[in-house]
Protein backbone atom coordinates (compact mmCIF):
# COMPACT_ATOMS: atom_id res chain seq x y z
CA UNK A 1 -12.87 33.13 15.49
CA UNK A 2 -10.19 31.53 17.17
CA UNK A 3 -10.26 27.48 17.86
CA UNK A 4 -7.77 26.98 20.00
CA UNK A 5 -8.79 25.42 23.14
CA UNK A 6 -7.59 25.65 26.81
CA UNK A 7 -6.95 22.62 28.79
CA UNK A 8 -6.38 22.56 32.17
CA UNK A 9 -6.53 21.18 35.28
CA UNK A 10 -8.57 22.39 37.90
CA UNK A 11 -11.17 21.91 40.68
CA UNK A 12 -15.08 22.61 40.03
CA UNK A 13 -14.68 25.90 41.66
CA UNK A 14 -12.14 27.18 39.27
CA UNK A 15 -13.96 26.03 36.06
CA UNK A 16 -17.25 28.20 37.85
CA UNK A 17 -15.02 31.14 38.06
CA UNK A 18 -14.17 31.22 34.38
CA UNK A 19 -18.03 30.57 34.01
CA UNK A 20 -19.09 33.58 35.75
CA UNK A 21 -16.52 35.88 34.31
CA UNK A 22 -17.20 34.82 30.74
CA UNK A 23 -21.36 35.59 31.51
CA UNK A 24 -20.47 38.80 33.10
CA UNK A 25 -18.64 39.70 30.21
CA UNK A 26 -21.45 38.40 27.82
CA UNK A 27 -24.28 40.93 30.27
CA UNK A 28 -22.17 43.73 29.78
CA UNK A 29 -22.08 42.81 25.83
CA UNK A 30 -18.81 41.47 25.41
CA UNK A 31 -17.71 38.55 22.92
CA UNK A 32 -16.81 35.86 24.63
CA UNK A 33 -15.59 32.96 22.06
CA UNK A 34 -13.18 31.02 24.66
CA UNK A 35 -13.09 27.18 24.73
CA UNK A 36 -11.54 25.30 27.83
CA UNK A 37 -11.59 21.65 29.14
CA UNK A 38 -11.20 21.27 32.44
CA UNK A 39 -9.64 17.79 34.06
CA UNK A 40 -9.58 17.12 37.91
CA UNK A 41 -6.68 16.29 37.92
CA UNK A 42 -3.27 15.09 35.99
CA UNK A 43 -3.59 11.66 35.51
CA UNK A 44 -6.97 12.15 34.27
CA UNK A 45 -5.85 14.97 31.27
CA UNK A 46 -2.94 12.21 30.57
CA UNK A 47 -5.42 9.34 30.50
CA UNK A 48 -7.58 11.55 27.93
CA UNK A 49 -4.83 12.86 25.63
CA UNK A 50 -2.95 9.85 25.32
CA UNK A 51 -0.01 10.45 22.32
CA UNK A 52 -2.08 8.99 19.62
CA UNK A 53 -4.80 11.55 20.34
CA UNK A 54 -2.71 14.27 20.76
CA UNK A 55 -1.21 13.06 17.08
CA UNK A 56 -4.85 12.81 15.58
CA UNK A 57 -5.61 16.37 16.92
CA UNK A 58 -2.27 17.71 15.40
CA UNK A 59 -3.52 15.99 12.03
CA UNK A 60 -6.88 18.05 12.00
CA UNK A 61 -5.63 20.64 12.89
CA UNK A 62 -3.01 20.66 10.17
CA UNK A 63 -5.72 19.76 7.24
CA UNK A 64 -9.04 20.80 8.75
CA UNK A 65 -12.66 19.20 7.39
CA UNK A 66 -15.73 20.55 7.18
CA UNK A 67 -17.03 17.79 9.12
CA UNK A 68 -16.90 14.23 11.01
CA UNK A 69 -18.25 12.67 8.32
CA UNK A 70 -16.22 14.18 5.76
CA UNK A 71 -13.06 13.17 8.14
CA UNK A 72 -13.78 9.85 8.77
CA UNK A 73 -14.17 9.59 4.72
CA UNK A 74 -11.16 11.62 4.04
């Protein structure tokens, strides 16, 4: 299964249309193993992923853990 996830920016409306695709896709018995995060706008996704962050998730990524706990103990 993949993990990568999609990050964008969007309106509510948008983020509903990849909702209803994905659970039409699941009725007709589709996998659907997609992962998104949706920001309203671009100074809110910058806020979030500030370059520290964005350096912590390139460090997990890199050398994945089983779990938080094991992380934060690592």
């Amino acid at each position: 299964m993949s993990k990568r996830v999609k990050v964008h920016v969007g309106t509510p409306d948008e983020m509903g249309t990849r909702f209803v695709s994905a659970s039409r896709r699941l009725e007709r018995g589709e996998k659907v193993r997609e992962r998104h995060v949706t920001f309203p706008d671009l100074p809110a996704m910058l806020n979030a992923l500030t370059p520290k962050r964005l350096e912590l998730l390139r460090d997990v990524h890199r050398e994945p853990t089983p779990s938080v706990k094991a992380l934060a103990n690592g």
